[in-house]
N, C-alpha and C. Protein backbone atom coordinates (compact mmCIF):
# COMPACT_ATOMS: atom_id res chain seq x y z
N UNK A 1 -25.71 1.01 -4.52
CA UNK A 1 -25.66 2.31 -5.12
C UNK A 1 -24.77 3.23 -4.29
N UNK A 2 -24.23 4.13 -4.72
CA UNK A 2 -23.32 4.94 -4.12
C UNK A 2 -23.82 6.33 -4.49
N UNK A 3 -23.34 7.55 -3.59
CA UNK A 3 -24.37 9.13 -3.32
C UNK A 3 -23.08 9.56 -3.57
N UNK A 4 -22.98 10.11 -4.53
CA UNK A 4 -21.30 11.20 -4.58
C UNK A 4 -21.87 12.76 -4.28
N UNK A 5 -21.44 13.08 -3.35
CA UNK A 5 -21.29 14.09 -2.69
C UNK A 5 -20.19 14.84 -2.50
N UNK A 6 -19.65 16.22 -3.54
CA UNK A 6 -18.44 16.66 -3.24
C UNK A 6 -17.33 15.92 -3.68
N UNK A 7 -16.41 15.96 -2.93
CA UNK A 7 -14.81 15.17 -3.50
C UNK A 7 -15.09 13.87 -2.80
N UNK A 8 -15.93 13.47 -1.93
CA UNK A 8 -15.79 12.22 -0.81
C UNK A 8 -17.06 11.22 -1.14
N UNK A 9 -17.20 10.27 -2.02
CA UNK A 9 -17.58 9.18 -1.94
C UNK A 9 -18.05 7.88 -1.22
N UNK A 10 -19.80 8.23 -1.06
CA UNK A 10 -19.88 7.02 0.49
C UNK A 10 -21.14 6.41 0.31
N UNK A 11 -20.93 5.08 0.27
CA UNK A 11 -22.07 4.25 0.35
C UNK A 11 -23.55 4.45 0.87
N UNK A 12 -24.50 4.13 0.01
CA UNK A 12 -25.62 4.70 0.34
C UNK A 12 -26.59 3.51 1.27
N UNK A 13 -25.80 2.41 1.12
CA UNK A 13 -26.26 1.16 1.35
C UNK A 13 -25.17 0.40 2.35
N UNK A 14 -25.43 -0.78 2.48
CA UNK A 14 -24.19 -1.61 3.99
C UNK A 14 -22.63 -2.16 2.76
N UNK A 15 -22.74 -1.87 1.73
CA UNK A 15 -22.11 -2.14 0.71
C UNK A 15 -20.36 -1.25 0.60
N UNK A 16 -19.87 -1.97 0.52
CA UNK A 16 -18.59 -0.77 0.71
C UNK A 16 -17.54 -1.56 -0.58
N UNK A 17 -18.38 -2.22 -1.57
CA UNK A 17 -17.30 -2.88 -2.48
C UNK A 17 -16.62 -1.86 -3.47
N UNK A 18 -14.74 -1.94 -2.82
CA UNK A 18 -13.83 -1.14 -3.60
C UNK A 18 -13.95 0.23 -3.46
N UNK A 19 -14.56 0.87 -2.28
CA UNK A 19 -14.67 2.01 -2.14
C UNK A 19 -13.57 2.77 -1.28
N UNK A 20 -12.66 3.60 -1.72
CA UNK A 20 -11.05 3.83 -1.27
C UNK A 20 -11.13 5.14 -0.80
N UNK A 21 -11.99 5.85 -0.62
CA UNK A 21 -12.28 7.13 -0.64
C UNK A 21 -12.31 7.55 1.00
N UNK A 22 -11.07 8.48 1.69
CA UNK A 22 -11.12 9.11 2.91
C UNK A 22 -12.48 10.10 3.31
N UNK A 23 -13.14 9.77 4.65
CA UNK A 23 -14.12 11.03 5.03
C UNK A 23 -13.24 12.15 5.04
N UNK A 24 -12.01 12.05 5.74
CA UNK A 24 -11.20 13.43 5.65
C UNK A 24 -9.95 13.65 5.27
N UNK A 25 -9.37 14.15 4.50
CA UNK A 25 -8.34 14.37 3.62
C UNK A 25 -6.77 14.02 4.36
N UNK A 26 -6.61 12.92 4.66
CA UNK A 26 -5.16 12.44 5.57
C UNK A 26 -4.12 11.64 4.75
N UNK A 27 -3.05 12.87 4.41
CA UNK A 27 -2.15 12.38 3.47
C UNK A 27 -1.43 11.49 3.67
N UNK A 28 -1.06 11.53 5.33
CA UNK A 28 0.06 9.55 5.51
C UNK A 28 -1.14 8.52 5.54
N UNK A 29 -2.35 8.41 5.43
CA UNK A 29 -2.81 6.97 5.12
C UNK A 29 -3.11 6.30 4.54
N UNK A 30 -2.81 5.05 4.53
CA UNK A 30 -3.10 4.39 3.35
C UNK A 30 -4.23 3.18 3.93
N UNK A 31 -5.11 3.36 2.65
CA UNK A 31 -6.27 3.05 2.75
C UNK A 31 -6.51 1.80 2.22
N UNK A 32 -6.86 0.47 2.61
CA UNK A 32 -7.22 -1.06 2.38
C UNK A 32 -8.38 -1.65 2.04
N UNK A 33 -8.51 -2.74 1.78
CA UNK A 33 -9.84 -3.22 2.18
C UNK A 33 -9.96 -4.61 2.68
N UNK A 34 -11.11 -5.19 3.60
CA UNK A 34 -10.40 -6.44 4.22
C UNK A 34 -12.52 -6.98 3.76
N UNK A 35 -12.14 -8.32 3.71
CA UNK A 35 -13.47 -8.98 3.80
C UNK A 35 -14.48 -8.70 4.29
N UNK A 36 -15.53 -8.62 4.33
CA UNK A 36 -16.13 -8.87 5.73
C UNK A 36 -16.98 -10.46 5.82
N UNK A 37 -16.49 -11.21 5.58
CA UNK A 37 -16.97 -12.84 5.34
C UNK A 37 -15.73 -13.37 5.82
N UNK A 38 -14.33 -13.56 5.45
CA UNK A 38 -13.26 -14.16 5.47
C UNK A 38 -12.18 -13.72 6.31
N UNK A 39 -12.18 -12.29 5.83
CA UNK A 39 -11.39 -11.42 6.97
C UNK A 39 -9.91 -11.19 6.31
N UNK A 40 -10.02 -11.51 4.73
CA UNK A 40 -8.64 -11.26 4.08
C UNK A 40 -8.55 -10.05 3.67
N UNK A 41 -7.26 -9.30 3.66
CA UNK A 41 -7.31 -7.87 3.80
C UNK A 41 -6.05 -7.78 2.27
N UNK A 42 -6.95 -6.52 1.44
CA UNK A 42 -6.34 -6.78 0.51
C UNK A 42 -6.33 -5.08 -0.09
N UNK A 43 -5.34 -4.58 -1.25
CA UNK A 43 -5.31 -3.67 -1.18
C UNK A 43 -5.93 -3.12 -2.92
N UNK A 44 -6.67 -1.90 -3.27
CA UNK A 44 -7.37 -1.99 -4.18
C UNK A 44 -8.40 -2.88 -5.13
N UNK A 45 -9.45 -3.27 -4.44
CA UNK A 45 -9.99 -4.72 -4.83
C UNK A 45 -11.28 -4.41 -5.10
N UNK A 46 -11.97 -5.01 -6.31
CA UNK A 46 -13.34 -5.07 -6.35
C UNK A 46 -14.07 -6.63 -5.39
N UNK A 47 -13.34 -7.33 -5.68
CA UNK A 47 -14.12 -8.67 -5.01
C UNK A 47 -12.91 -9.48 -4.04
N UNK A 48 -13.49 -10.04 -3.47
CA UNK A 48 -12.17 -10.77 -2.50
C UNK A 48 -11.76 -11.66 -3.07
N UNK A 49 -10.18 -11.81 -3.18
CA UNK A 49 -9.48 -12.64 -3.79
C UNK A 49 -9.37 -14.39 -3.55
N UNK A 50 -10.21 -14.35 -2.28
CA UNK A 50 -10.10 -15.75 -1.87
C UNK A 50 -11.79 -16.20 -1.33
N UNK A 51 -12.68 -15.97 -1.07
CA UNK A 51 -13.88 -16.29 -1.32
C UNK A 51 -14.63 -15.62 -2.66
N UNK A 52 -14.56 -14.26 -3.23
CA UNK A 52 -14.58 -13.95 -4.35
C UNK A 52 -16.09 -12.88 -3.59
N UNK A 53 -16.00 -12.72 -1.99
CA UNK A 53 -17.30 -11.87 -1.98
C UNK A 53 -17.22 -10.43 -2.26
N UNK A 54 -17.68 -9.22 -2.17
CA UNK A 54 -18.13 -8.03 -2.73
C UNK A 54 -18.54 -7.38 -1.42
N UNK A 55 -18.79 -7.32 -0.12
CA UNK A 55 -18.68 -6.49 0.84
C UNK A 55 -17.70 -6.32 1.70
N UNK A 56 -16.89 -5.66 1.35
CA UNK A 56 -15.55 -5.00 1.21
C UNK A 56 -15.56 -3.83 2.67
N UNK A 57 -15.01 -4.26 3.40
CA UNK A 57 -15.23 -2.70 4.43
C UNK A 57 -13.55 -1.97 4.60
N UNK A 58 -13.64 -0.53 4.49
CA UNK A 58 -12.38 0.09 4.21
C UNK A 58 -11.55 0.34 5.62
N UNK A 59 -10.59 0.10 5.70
CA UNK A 59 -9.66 0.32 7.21
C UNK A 59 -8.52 0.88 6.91
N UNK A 60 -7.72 1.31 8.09
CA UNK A 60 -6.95 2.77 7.73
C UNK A 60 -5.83 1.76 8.01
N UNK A 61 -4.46 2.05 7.31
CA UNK A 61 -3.29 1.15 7.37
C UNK A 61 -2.63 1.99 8.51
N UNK A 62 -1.83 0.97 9.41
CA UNK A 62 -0.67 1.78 10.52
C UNK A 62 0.41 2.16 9.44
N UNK A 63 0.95 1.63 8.32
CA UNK A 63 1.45 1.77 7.48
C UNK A 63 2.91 1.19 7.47
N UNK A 64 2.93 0.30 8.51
CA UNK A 64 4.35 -0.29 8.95
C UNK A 64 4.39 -1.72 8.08
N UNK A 65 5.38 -2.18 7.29
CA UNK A 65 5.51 -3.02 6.77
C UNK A 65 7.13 -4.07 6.70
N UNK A 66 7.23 -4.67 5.97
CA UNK A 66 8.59 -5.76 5.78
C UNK A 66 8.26 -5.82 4.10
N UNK A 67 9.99 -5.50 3.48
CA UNK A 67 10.14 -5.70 2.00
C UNK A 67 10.18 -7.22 1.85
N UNK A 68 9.16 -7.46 1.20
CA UNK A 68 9.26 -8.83 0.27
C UNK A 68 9.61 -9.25 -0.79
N UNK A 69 9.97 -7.65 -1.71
CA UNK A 69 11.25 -8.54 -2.97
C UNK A 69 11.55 -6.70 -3.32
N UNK A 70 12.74 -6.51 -3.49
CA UNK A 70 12.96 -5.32 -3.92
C UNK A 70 13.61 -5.77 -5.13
N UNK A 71 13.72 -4.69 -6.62
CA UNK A 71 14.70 -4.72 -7.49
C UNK A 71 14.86 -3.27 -8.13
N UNK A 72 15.60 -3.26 -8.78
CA UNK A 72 16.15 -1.96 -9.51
C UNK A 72 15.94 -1.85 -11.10
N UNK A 73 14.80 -0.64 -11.38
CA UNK A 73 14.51 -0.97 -12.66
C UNK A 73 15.33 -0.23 -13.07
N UNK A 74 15.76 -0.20 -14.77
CA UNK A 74 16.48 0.75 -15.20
C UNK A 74 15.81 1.37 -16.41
N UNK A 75 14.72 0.88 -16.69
CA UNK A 75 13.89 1.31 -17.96
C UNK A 75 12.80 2.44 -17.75
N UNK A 76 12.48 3.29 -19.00
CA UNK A 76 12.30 4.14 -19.17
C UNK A 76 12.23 5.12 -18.06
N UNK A 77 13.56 5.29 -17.48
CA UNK A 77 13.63 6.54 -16.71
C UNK A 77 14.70 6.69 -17.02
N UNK A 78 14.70 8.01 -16.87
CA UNK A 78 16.61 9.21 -16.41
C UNK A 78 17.70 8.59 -15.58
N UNK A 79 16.65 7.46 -14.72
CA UNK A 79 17.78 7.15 -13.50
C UNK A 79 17.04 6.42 -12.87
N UNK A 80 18.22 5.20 -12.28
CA UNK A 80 17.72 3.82 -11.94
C UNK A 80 16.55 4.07 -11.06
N UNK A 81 15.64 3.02 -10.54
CA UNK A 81 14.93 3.60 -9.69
C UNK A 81 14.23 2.01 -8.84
N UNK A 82 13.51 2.20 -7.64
CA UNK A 82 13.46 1.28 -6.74
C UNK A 82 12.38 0.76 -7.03
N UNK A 83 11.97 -0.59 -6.95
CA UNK A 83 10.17 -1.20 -7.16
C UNK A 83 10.62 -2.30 -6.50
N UNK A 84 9.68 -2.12 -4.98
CA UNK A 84 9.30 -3.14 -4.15
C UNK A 84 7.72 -3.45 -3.89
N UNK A 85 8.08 -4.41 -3.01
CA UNK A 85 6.66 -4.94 -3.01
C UNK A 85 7.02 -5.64 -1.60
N UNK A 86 5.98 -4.78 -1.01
CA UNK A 86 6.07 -4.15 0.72
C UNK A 86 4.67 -4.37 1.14
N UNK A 87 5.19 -5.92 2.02
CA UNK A 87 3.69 -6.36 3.03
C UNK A 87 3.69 -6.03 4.35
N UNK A 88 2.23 -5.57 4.12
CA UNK A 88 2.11 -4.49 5.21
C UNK A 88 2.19 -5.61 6.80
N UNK A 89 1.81 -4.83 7.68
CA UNK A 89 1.30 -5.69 9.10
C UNK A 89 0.28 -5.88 8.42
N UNK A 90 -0.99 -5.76 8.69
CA UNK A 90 -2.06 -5.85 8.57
C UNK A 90 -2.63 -7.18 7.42
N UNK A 91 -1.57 -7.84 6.82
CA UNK A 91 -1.59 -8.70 5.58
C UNK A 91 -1.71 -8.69 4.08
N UNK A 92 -1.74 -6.97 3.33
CA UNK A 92 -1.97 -7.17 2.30
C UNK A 92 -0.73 -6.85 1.39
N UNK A 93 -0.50 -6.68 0.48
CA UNK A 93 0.87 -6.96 -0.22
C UNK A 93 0.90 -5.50 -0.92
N UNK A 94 1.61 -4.30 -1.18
CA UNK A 94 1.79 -3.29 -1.68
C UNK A 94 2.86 -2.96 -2.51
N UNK A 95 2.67 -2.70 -3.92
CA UNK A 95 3.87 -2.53 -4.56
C UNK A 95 4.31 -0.58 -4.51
N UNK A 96 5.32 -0.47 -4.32
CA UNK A 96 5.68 0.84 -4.08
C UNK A 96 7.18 1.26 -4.07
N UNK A 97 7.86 2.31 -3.84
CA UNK A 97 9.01 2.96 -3.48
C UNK A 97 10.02 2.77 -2.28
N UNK A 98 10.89 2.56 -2.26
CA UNK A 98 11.32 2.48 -1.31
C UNK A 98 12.29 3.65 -0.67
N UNK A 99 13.09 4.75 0.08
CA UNK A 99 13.39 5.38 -0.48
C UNK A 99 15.07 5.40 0.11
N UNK A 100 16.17 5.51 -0.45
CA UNK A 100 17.48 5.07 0.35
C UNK A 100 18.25 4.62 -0.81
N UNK A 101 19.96 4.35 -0.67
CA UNK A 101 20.47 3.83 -1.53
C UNK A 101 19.83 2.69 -2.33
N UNK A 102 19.59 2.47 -3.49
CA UNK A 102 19.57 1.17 -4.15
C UNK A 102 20.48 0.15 -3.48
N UNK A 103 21.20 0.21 -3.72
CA UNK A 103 22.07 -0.98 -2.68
C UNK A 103 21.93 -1.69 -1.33
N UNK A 104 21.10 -0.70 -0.79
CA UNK A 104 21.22 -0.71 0.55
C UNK A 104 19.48 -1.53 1.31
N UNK A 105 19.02 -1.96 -0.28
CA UNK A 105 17.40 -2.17 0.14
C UNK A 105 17.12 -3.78 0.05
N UNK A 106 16.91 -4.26 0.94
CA UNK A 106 16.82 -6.08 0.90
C UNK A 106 15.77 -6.24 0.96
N UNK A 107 15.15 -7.63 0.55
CA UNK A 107 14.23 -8.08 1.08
C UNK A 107 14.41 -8.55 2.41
N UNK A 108 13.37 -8.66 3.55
CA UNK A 108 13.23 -8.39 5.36
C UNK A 108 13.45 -7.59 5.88
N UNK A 109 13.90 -6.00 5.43
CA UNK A 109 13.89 -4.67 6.09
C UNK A 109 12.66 -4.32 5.92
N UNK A 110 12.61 -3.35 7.26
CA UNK A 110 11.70 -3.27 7.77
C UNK A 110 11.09 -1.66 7.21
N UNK A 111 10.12 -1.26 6.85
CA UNK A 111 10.22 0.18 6.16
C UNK A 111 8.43 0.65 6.49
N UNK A 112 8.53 2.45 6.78
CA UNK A 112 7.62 2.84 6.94
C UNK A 112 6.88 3.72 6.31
N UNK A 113 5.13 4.00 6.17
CA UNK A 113 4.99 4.80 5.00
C UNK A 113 5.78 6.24 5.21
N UNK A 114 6.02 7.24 4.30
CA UNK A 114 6.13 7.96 4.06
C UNK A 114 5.06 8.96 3.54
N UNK A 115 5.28 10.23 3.87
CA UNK A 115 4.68 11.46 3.29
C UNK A 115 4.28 12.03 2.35
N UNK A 116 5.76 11.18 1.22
CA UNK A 116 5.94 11.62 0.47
C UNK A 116 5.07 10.24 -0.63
N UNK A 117 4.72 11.27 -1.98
CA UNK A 117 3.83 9.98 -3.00
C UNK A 117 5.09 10.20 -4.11
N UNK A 118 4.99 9.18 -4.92
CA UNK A 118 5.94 8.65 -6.43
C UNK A 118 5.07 10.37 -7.40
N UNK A 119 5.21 11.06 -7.68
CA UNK A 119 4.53 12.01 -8.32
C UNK A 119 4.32 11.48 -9.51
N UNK A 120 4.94 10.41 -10.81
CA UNK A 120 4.77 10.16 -11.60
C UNK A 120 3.78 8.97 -11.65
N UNK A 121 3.96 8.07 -10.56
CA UNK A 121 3.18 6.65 -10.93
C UNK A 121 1.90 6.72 -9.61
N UNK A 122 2.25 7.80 -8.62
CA UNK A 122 1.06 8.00 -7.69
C UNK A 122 0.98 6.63 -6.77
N UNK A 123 2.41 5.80 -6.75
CA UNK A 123 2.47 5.08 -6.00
C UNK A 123 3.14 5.24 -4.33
N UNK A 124 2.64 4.45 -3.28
CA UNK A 124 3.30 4.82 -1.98
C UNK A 124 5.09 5.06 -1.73
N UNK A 125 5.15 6.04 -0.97
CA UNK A 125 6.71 5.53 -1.09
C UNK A 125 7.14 5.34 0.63
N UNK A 126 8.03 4.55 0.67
CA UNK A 126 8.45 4.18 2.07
C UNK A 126 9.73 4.38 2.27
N UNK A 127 10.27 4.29 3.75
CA UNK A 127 11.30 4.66 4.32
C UNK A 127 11.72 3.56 5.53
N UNK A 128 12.76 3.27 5.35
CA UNK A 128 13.63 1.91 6.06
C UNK A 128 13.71 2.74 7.32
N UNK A 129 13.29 1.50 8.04
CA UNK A 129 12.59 1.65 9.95
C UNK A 129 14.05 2.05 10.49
N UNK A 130 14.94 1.34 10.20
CA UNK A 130 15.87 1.09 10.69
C UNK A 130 17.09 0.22 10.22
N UNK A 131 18.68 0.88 9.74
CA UNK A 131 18.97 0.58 9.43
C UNK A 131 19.96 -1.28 10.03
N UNK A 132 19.53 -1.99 9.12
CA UNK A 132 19.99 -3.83 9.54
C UNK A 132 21.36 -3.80 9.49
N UNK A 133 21.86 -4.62 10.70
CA UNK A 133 23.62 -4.85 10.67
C UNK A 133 23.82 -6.14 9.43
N UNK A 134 24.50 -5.82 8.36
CA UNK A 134 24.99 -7.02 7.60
C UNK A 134 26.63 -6.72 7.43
N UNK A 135 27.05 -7.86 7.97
CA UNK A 135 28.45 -8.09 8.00
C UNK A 135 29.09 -8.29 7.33
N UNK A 136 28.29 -9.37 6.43
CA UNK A 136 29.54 -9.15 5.10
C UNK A 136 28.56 -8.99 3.77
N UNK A 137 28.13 -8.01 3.27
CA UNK A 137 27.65 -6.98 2.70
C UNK A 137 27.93 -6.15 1.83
């Protein structure tokens, strides 16, 4: 059972399944959830994806990650726009923004959260750690 109290949401019990909700309002973090049986860390989840258990405990992301497939959509928007899918350190897989030339975004750069949220899709958006030497490019 869960006690909603106010804007902040918190287990009333040792139970923490899918519960995403900050004690205090911290706009760079991004918020996970990892097993507590298996230890697989996964991001928005009711049950664990690989034993399938339900006590879920929430941990705060460093927010540092590596792009694992970027592409460029061109549909229904004004203007092209970025959708990657950015695994974190910590192991779980995040689809989000990237933010920088289109051209300039690979998969194995290295990118960090950002401040800033997607205002339309309320997805994370990130920012390249550092720009990679490619030579012939």
């Amino acid at each position: 059972m869960y006690h909603h109290s106010g804007s902040v949401a918190r287990p009333t019990t040792g139970f923490a399944a899918g519960l995403l909700e900050p004690t205090a309002p911290d706009t760079e973090a991004m918020l996970f959830q990892r097993c507590t049986w298996c230890g697989t860390a996964m991001f928005h989840r009711l049950l664990c994806p690989v034993c399938q258990g339900s006590e879920l405990r929430t941990e705060r992301s460093e927010g540092v990650g590596t792009i694992r497939h970027a592409t460029v959509v061109h549909r229904n928007t004004p203007a092209a726009r970025n959708v990657s899918l950015v695994e974190m350190a910590e192991g779980f897989v995040v689809r989000g923004r990237v933010m920088g030339p289109l051209i300039g975004i690979h998969s194995g750069d290295r990118v960090r959260l950002s401040t800033a949220k997607d205002p339309v899709r309320g997805e994370p958006v990130f920012q390249l750690v550092d720009e990679p030497y490619r030579a012939w490019t």
